[in-house]
Protein backbone atom coordinates (compact mmCIF):
# COMPACT_ATOMS: atom_id res chain seq x y z
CA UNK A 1 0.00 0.00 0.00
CA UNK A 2 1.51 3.46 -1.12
CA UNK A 3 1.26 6.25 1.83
CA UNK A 4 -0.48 9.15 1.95
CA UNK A 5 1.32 12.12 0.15
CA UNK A 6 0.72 15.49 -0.14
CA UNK A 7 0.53 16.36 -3.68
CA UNK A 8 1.59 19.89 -4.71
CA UNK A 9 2.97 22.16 -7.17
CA UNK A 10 6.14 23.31 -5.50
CA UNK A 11 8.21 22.65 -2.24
CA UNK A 12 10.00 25.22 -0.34
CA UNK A 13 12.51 24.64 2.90
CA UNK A 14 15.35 26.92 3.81
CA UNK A 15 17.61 26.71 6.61
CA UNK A 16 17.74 22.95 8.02
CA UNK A 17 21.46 23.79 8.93
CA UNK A 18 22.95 19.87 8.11
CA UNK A 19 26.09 19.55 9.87
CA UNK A 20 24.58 20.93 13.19
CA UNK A 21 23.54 19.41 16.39
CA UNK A 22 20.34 21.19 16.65
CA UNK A 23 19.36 20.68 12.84
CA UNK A 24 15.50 18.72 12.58
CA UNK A 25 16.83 16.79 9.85
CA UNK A 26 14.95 13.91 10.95
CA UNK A 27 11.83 16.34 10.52
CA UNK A 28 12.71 17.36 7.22
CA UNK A 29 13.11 14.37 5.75
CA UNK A 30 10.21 13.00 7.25
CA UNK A 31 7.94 15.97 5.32
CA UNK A 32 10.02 15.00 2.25
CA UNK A 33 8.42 11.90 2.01
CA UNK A 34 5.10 12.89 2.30
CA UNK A 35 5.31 15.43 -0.43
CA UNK A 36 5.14 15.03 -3.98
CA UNK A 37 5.59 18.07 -6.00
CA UNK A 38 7.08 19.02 -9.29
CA UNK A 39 9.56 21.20 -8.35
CA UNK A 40 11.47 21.27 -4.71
CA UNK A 41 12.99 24.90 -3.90
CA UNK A 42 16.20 24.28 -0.96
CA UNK A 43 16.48 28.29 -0.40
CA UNK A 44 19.93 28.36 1.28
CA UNK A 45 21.50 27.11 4.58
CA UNK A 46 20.78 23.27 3.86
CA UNK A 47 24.31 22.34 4.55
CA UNK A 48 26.09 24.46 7.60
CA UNK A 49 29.12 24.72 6.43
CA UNK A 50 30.49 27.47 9.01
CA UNK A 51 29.64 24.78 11.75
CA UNK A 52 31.10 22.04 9.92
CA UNK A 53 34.44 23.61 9.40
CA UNK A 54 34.21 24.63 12.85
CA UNK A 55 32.90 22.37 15.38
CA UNK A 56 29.69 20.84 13.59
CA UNK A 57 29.12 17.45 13.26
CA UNK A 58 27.38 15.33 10.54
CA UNK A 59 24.96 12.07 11.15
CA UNK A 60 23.38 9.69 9.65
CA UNK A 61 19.90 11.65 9.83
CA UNK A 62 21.59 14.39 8.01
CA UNK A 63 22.91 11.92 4.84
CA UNK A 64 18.99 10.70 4.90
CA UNK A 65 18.58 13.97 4.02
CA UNK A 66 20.10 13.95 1.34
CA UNK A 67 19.33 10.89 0.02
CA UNK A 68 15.80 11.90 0.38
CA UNK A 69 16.39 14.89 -1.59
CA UNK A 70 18.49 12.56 -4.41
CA UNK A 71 15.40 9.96 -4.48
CA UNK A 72 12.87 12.62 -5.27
CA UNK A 73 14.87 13.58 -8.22
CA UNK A 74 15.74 9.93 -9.51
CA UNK A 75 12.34 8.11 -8.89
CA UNK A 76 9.77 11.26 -8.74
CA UNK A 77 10.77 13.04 -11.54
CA UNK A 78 11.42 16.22 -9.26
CA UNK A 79 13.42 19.24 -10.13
CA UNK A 80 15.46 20.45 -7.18
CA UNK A 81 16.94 23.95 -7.11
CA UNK A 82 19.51 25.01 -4.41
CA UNK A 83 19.74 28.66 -3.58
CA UNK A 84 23.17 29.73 -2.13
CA UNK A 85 22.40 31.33 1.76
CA UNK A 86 25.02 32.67 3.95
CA UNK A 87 26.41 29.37 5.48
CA UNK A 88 26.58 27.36 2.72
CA UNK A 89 28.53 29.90 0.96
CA UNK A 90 31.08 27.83 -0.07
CA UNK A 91 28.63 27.12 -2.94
CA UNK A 92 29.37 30.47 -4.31
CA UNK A 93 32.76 29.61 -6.31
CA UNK A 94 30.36 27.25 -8.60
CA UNK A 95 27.06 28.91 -9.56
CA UNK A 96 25.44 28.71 -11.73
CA UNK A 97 25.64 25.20 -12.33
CA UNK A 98 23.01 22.85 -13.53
CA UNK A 99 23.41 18.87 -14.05
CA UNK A 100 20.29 17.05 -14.43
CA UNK A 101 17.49 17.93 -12.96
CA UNK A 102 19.50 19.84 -10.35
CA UNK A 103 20.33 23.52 -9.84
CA UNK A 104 23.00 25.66 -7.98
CA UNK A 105 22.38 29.42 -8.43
CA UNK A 106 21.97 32.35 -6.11
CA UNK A 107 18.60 33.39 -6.59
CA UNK A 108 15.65 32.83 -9.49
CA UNK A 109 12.15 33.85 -9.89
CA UNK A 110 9.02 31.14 -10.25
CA UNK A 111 6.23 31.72 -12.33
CA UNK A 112 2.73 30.98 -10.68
CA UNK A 113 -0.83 30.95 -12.14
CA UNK A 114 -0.85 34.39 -10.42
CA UNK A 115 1.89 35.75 -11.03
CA UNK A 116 5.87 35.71 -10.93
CA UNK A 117 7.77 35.45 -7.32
CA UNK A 118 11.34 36.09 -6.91
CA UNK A 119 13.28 33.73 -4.52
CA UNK A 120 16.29 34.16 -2.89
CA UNK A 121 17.71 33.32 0.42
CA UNK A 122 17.93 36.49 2.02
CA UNK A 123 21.11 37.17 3.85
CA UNK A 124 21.91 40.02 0.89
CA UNK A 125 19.78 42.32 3.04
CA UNK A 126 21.83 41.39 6.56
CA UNK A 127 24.47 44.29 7.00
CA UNK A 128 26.31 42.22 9.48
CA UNK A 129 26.62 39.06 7.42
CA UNK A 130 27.82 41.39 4.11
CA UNK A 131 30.31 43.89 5.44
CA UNK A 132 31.36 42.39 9.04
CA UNK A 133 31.87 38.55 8.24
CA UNK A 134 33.69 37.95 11.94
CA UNK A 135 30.85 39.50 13.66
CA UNK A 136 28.74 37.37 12.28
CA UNK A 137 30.62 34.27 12.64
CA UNK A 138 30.08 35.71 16.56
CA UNK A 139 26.73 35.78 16.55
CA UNK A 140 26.25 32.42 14.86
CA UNK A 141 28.35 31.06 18.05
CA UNK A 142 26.22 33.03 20.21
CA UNK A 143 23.03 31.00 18.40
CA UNK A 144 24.48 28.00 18.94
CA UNK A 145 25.34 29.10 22.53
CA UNK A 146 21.22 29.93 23.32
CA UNK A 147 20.44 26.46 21.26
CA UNK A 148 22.24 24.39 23.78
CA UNK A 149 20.75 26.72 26.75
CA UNK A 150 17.25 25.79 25.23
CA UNK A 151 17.69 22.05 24.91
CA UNK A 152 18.37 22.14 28.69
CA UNK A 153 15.28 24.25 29.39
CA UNK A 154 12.98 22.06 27.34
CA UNK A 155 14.25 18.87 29.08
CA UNK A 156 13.36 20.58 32.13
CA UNK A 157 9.90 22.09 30.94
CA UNK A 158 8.89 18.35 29.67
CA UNK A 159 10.02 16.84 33.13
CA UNK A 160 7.64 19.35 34.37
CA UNK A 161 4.93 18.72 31.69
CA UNK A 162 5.12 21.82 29.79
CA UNK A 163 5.01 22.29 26.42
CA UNK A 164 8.49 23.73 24.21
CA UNK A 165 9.48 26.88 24.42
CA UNK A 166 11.81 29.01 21.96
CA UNK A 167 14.58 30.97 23.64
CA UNK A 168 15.54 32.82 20.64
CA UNK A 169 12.27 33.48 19.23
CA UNK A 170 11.15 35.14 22.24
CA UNK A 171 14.10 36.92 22.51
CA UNK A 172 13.49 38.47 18.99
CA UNK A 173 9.68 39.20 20.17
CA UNK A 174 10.96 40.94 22.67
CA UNK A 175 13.81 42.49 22.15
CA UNK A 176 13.77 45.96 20.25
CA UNK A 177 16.33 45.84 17.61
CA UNK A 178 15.82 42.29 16.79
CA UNK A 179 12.15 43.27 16.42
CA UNK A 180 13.20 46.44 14.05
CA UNK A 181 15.79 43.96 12.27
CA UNK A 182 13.22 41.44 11.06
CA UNK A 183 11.07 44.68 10.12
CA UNK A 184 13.73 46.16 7.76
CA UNK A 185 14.62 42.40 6.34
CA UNK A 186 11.13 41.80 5.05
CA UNK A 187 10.34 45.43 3.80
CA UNK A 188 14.00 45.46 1.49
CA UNK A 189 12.84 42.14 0.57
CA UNK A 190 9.36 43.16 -0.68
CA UNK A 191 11.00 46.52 -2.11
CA UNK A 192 13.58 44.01 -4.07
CA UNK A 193 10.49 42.07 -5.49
CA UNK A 194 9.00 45.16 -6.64
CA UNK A 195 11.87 46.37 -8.12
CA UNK A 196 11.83 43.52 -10.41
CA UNK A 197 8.66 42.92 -11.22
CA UNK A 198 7.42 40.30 -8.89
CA UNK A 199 4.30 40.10 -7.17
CA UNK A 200 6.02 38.12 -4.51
CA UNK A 201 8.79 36.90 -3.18
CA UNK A 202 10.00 33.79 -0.42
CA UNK A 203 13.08 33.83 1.50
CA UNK A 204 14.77 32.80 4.58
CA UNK A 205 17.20 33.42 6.31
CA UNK A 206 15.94 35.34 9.72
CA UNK A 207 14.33 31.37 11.06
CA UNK A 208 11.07 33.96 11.16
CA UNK A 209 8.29 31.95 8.77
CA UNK A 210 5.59 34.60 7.44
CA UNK A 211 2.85 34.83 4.89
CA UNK A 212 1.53 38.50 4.57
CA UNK A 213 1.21 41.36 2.25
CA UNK A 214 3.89 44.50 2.55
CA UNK A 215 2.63 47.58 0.34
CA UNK A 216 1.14 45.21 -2.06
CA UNK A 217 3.84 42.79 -2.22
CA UNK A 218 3.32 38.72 -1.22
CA UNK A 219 5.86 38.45 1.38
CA UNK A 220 6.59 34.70 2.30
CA UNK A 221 9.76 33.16 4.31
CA UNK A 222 9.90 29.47 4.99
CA UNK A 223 11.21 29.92 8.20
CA UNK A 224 13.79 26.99 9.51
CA UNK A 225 14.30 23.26 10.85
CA UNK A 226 16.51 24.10 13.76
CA UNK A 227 13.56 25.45 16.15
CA UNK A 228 9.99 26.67 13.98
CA UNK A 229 10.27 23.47 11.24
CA UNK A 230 7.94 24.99 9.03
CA UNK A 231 8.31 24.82 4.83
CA UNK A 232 6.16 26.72 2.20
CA UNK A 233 3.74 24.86 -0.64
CA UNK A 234 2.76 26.13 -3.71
CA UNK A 235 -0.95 24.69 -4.56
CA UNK A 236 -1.84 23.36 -8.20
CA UNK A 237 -3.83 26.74 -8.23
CA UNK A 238 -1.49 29.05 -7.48
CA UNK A 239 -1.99 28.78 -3.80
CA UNK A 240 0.61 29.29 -1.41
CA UNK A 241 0.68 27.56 2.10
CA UNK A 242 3.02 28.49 5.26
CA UNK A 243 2.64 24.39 6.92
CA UNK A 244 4.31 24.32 10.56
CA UNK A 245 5.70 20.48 10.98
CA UNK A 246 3.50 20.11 14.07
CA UNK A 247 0.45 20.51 12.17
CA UNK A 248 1.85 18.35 9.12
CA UNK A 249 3.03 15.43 11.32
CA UNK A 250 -0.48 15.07 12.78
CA UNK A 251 -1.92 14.35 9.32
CA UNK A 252 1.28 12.23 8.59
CA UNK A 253 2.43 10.69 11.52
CA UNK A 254 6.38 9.54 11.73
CA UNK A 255 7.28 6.58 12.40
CA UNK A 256 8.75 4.84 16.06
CA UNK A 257 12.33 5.57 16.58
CA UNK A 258 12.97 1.99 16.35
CA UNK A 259 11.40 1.16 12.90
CA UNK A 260 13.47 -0.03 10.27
CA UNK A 261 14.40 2.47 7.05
CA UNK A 262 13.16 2.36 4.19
CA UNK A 263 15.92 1.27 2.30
CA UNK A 264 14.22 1.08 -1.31
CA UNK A 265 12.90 4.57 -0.87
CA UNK A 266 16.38 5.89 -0.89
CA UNK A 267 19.73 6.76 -3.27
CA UNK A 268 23.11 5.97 -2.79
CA UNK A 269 25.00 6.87 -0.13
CA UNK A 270 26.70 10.09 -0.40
CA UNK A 271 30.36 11.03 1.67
CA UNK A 272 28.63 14.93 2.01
CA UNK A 273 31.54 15.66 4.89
CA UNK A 274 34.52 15.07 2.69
CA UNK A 275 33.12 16.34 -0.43
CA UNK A 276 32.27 19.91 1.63
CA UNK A 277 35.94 19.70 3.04
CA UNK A 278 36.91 20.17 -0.92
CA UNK A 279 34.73 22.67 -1.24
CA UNK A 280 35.82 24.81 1.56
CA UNK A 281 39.54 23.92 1.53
């Protein structure tokens, strides 16, 4: 018997941060499977490459990842595009490139039944990340820093019961320059799509999913799988959906931690650690 699938257009995910000990990979591979769409956007900071050639580490939930994204182009006739972000920038030295059905490039626009949306990662717009690269290899340490602080806090919240709670996203509800950060991101965004004659336009980056209109323009980022794991969908009719994992897994339910892999769902295996270390030597 096949399983249930979500059938759809287009696929969008940004920021799952392979490479990392807080990246959902599991997650994302697990919304992978139950998706079946034409054309699968990865809109930058899949792989983590600042962690990796740092202090990141790579598993075996972060190769299924890959594979998963390799089977969908070999057995579902799926064309995969891979936007460059801001830590997997060691893509930069080979866009564009295209072999198969896959593509490396910085940004691109889609065409929808309503109109055309640009896409693009996002970290263009981040002042920090363009003109102060050590200050923002700071602040990624600081991340991972409040990451670890909120693993610790969750265990103790579900000892106690309680639901999760996101350091870091209340911090930037709270605090007033994160607050006036994410404001400026998504307004040069929407200004950008303008500019070019979009009606839209989906991005990353700022692990802050949205769907809403600024001054006319269809503002939508995918958000991340390190804390929100949320992804985008484009609808046969133009449609687009913001789906939060929580909401998705309830419809399609993962599996127990101890069932076996599919094997014959998946590609080959894939040395992703070594092949980055070329990349980044």
């Amino acid at each position: 018997m096949s399983k249930p699938v979500l059938r759809v257009r287009t696929a969008i995910l940004s920021d799952v941060h392979l490479g990392t000990p807080h990246s959902k990979a599991a997650e994302a591979t697990h919304f992978l499977k139950h998706v079946r769409c034409d054309r699968l956007l990865l809109n930058g900071d899949i792989i983590d490459g600042w962690r990796l050639t740092r202090d990141g580490r790579w598993t075996k939930d972060h190769t299924r990842f890959v594979r998963r994204v390799l089977t969908m182009v070999q057995k579902k006739d799926t064309e995969v595009v891979y936007l460059r972000g801001n830590h997997d920038d060691f893509l930069a030295r080979l866009l564009p490139m295209t072999f198969e059905r896959i593509q490396l490039v910085e940004d691109c626009t889609i065409d929808t039944p309503r109109g055309r949306y640009l896409v693009l990662h996002g970290d263009v717009f981040d002042g920090v990340i363009k003109n102060m690269v050590f200050l923002a290899h700071l602040g990624d340490m600081g991340y991972a820093l409040l990451l670890r602080l909120n693993r610790v806090y969750n265990a103790w919240r579900r000892l106690r019961g309680k639901e999760y709670f996101s350091l870091s996203q209340a911090i930037k509800a709270r605090v007033k320059q994160a607050v006036s950060f994410v404001g400026n991101f998504e307004n040069q965004i929407a200004t950008l799509a303008r500019d070019r004659g979009c009606i839209g336009v989906i991005c990353g980056h700022i692990h802050t999913p949205a769907d809403k209109q600024i001054d006319g323009v269809h503002y939508l980022n995918s958000g991340d799988w390190v804390e929100t794991m949320s992804a985008i969908v484009e609808h046969e009719d133009g449609r687009f959906e913001l789906i939060y994992f929580k909401d998705f897994v309830a419809q399609f339910p993962m599996p127990q931690p101890d069932a076996a892999a599919d094997d014959a769902d998946t590609a080959a295996d894939l040395p992703i650690p070594a092949a980055l270390a070329a990349f980044t030597a």
